[in-house]
PDB file of N, CA and C in Angstrom:
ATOM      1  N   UNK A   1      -5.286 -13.909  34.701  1.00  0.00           N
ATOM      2  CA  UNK A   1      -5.926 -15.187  34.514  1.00  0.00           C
ATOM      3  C   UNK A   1      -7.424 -14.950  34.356  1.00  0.00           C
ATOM      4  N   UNK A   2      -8.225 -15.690  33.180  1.00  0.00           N
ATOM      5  CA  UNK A   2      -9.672 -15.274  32.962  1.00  0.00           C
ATOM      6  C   UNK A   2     -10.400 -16.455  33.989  1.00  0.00           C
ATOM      7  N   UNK A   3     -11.333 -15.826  34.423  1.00  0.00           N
ATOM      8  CA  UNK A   3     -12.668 -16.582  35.368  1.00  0.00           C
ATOM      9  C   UNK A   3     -13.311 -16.331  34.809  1.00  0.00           C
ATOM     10  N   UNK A   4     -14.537 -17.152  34.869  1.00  0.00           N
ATOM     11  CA  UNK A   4     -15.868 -17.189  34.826  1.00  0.00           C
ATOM     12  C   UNK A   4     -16.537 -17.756  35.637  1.00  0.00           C
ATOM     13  N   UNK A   5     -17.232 -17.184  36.184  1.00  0.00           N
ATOM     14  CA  UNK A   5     -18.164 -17.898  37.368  1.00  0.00           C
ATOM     15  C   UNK A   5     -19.443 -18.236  37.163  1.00  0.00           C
ATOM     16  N   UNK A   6     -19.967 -19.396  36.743  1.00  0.00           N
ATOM     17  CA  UNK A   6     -20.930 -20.231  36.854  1.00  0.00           C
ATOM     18  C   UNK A   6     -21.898 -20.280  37.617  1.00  0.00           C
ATOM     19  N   UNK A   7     -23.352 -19.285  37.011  1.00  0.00           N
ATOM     20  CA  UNK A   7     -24.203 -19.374  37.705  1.00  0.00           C
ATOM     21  C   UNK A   7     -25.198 -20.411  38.175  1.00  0.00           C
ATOM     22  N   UNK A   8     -26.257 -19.594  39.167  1.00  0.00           N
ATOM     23  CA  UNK A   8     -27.074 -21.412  39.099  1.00  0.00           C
ATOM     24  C   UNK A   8     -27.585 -21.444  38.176  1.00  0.00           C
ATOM     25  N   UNK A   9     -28.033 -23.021  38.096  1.00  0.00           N
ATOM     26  CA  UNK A   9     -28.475 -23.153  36.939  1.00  0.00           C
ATOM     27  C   UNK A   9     -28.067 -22.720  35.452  1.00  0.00           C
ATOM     28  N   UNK A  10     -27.070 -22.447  35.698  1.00  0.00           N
ATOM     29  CA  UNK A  10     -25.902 -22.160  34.364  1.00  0.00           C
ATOM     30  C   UNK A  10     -25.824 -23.914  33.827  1.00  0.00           C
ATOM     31  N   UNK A  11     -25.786 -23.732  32.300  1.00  0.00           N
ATOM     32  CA  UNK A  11     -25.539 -24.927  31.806  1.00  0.00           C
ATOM     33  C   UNK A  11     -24.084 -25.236  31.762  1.00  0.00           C
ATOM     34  N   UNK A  12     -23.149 -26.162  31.864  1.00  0.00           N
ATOM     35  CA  UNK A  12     -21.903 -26.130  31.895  1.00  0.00           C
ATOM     36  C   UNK A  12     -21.597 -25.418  30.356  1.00  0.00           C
ATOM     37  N   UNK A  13     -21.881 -25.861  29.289  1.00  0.00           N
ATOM     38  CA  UNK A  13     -22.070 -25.381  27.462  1.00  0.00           C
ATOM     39  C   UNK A  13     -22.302 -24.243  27.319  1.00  0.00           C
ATOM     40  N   UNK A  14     -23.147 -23.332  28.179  1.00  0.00           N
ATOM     41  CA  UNK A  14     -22.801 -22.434  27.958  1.00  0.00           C
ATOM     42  C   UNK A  14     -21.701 -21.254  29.134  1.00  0.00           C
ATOM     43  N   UNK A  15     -21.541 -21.803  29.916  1.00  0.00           N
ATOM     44  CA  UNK A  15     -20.703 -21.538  30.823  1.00  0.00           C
ATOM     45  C   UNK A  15     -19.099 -21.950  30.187  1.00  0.00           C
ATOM     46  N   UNK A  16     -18.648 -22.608  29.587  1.00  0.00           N
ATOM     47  CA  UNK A  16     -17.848 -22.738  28.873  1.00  0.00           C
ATOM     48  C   UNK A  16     -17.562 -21.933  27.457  1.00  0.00           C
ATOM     49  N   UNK A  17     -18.831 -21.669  27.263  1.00  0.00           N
ATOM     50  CA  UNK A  17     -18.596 -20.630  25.814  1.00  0.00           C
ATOM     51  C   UNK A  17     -18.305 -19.370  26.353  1.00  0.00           C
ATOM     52  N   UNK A  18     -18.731 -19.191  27.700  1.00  0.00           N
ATOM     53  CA  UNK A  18     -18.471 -17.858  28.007  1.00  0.00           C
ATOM     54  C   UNK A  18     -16.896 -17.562  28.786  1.00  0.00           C
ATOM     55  N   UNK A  19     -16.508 -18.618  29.127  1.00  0.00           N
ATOM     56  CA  UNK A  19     -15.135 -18.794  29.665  1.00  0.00           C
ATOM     57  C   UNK A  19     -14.184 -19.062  27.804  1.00  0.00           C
ATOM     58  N   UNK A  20     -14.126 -19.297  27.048  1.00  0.00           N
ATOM     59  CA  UNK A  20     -13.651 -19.295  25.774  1.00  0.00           C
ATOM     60  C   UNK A  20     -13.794 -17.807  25.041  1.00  0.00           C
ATOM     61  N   UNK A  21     -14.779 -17.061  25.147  1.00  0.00           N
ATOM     62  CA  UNK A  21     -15.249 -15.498  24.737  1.00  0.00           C
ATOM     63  C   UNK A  21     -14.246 -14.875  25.212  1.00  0.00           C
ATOM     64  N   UNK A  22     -14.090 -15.064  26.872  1.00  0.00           N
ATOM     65  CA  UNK A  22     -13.535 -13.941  27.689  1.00  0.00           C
ATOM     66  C   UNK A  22     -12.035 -14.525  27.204  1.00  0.00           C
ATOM     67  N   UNK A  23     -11.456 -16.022  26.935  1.00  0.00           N
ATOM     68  CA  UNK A  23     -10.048 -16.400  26.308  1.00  0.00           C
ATOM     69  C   UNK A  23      -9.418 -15.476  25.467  1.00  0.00           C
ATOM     70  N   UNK A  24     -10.247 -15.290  24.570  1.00  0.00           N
ATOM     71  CA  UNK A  24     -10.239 -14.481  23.516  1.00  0.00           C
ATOM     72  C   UNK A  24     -10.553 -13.121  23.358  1.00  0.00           C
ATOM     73  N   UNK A  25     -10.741 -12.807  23.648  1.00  0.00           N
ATOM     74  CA  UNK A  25     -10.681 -10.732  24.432  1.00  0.00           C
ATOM     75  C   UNK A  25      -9.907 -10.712  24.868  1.00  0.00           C
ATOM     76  N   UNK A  26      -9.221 -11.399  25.954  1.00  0.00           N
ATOM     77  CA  UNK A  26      -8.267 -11.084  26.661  1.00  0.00           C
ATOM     78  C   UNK A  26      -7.223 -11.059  25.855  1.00  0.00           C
ATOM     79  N   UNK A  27      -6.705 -11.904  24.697  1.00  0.00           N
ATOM     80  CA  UNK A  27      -5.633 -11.788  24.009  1.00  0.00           C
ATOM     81  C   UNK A  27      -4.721 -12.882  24.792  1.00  0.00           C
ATOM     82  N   UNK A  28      -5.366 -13.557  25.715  1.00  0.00           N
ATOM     83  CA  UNK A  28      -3.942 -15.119  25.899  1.00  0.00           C
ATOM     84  C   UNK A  28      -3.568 -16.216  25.017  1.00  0.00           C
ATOM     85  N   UNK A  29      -4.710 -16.244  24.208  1.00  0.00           N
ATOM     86  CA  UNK A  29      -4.400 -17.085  23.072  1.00  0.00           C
ATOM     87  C   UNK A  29      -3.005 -16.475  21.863  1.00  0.00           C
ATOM     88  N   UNK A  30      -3.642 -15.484  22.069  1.00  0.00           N
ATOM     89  CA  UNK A  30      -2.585 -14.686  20.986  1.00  0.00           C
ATOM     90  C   UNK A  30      -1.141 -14.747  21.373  1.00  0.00           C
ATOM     91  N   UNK A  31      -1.174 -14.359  22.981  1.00  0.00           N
ATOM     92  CA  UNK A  31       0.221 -13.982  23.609  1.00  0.00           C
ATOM     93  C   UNK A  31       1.029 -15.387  23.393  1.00  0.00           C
ATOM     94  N   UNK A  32      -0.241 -16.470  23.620  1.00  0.00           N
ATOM     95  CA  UNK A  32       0.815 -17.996  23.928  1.00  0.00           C
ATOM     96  C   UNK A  32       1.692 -18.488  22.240  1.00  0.00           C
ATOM     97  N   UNK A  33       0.927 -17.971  21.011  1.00  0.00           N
ATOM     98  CA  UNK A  33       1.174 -18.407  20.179  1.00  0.00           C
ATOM     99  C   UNK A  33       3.019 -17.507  19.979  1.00  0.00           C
ATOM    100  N   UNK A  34       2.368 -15.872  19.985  1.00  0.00           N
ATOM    101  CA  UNK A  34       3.865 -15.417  19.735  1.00  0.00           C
ATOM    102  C   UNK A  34       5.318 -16.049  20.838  1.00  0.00           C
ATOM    103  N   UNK A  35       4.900 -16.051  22.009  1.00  0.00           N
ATOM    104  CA  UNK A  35       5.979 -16.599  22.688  1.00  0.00           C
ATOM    105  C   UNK A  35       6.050 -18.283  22.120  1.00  0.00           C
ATOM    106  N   UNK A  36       5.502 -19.524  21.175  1.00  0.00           N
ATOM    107  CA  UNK A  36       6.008 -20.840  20.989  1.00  0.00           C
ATOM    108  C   UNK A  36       7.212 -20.863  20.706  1.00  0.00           C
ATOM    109  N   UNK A  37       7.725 -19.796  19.760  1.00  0.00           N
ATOM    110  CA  UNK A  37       9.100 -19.680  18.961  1.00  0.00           C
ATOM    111  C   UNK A  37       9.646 -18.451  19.203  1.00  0.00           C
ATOM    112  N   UNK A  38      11.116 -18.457  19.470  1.00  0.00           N
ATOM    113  CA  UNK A  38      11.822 -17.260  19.517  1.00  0.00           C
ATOM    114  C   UNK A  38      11.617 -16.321  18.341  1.00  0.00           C
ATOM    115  N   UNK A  39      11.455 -15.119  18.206  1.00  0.00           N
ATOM    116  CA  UNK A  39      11.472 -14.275  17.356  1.00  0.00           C
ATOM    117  C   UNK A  39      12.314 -13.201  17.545  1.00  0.00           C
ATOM    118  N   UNK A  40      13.367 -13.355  16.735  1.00  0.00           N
ATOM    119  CA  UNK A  40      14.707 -11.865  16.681  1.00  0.00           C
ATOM    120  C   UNK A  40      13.598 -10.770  16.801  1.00  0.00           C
ATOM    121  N   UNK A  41      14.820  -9.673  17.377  1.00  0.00           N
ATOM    122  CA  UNK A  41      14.503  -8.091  17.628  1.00  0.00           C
ATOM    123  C   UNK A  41      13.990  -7.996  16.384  1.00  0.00           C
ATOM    124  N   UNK A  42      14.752  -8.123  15.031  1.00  0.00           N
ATOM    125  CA  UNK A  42      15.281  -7.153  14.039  1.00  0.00           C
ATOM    126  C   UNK A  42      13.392  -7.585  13.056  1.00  0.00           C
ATOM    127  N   UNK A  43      13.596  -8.908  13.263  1.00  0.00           N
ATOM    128  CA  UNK A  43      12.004  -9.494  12.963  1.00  0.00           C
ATOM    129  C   UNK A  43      10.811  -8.743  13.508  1.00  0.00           C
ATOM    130  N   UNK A  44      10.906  -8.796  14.818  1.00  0.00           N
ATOM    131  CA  UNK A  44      10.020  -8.533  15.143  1.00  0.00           C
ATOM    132  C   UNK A  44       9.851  -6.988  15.295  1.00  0.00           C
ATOM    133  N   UNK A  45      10.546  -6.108  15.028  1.00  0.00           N
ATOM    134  CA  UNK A  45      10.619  -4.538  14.388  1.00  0.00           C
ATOM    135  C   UNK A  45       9.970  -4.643  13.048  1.00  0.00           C
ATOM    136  N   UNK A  46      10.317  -5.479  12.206  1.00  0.00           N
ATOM    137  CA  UNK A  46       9.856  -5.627  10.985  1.00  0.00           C
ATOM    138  C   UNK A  46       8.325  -6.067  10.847  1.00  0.00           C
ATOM    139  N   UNK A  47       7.833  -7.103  11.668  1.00  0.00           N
ATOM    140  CA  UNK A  47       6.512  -7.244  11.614  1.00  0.00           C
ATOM    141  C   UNK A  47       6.286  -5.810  12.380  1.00  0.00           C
ATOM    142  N   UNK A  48       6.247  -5.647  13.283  1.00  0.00           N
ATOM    143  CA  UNK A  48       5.724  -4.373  13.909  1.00  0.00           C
ATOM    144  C   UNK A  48       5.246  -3.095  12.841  1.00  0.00           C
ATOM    145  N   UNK A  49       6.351  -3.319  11.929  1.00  0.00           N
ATOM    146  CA  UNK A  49       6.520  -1.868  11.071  1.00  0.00           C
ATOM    147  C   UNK A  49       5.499  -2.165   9.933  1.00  0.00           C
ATOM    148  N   UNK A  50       4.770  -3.119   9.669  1.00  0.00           N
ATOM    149  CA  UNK A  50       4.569  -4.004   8.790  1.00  0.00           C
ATOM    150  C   UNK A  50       2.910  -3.221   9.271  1.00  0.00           C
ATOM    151  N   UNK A  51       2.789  -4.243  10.514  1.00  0.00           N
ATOM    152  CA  UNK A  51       1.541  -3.895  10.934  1.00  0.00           C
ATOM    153  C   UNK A  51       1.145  -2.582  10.836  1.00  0.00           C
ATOM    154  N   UNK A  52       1.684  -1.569  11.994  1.00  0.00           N
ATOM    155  CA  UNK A  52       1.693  -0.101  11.670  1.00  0.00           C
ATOM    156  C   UNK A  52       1.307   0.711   9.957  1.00  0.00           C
ATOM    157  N   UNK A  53       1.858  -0.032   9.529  1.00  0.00           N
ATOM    158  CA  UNK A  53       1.697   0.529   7.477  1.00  0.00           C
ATOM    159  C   UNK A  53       0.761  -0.015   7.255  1.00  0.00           C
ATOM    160  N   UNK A  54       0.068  -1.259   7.752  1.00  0.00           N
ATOM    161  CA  UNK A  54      -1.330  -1.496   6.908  1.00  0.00           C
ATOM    162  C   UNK A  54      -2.512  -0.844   8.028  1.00  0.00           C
ATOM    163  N   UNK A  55      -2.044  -0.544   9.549  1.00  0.00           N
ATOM    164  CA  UNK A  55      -2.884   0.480   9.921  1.00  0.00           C
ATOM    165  C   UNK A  55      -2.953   1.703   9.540  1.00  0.00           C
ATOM    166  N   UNK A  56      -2.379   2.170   9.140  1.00  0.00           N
ATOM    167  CA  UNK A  56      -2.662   3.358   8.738  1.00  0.00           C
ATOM    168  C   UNK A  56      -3.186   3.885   7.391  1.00  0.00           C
ATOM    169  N   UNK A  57      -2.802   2.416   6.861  1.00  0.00           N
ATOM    170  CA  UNK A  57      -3.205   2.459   4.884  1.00  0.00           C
ATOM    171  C   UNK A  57      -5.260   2.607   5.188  1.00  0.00           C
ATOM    172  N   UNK A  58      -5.055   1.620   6.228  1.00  0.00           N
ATOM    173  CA  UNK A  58      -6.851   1.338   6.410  1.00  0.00           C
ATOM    174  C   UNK A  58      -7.476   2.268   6.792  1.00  0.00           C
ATOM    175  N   UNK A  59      -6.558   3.685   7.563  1.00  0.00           N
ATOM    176  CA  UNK A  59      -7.384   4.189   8.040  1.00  0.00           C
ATOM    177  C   UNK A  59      -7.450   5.627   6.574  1.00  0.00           C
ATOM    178  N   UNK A  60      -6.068   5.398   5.586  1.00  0.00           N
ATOM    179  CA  UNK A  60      -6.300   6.446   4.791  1.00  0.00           C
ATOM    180  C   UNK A  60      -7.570   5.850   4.360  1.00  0.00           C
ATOM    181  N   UNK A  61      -7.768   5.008   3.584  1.00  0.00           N
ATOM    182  CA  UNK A  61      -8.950   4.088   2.651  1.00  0.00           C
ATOM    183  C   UNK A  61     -10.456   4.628   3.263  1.00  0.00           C
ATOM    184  N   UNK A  62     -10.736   4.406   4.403  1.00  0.00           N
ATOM    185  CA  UNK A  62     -12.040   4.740   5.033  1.00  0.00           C
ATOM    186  C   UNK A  62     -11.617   5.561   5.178  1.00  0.00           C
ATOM    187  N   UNK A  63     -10.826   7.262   5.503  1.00  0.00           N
ATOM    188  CA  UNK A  63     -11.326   8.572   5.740  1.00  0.00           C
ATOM    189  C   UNK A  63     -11.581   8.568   3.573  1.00  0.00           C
ATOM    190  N   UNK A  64     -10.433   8.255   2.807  1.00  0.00           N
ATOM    191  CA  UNK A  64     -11.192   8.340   1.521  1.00  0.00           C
ATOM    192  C   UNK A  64     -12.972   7.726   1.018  1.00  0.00           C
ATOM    193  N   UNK A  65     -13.150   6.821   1.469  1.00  0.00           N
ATOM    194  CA  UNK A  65     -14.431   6.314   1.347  1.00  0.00           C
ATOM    195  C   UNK A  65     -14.826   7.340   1.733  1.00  0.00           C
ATOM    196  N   UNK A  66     -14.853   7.749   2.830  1.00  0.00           N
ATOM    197  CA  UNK A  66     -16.072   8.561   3.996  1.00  0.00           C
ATOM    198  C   UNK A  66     -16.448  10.131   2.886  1.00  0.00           C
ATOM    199  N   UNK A  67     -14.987  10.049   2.593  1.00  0.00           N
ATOM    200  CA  UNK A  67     -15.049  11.475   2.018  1.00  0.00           C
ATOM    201  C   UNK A  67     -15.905  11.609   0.500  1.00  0.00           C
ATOM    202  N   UNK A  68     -16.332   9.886   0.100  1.00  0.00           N
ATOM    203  CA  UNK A  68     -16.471  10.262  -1.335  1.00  0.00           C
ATOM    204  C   UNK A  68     -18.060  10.335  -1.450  1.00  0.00           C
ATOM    205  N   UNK A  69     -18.357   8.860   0.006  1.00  0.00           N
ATOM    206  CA  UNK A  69     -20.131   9.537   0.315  1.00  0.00           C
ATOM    207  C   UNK A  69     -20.702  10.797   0.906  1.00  0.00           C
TER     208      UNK A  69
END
């Protein structure tokens, strides 16, 4: 669970932007969206495999860049 603790004289506005920052690093936003809807094994192997292939495409692309400067 994310905290933020509110200093003195902390403005609530920005004490709230900083409790929304840490939302989002943490990855709970993300987690709540994949659990709304059931997603099959066989799916979700498939996105997985999906993801994995365009990580690694990105990382051929930039060692090629790197290599051409």
């Amino acid at each position: 669970m994310t905290q933020v603790v509110v200093k003195p004289g902390e403005d609530i506005d920005q004490a709230l932007r900083r409790f929304k920052k840490a939302v989002m690093n943490s990855g709970i936003t993300k987690e709540a969206r994949m659990h709304e809807r059931y997603e099959k094994p066989s799916d979700r192997k498939r996105r997985e495999l999906k993801a994995a292939i365009r990580k690694i495409q990105r990382a051929r692309a930039k060692a090629a860049q790197k290599d051409r400067d």
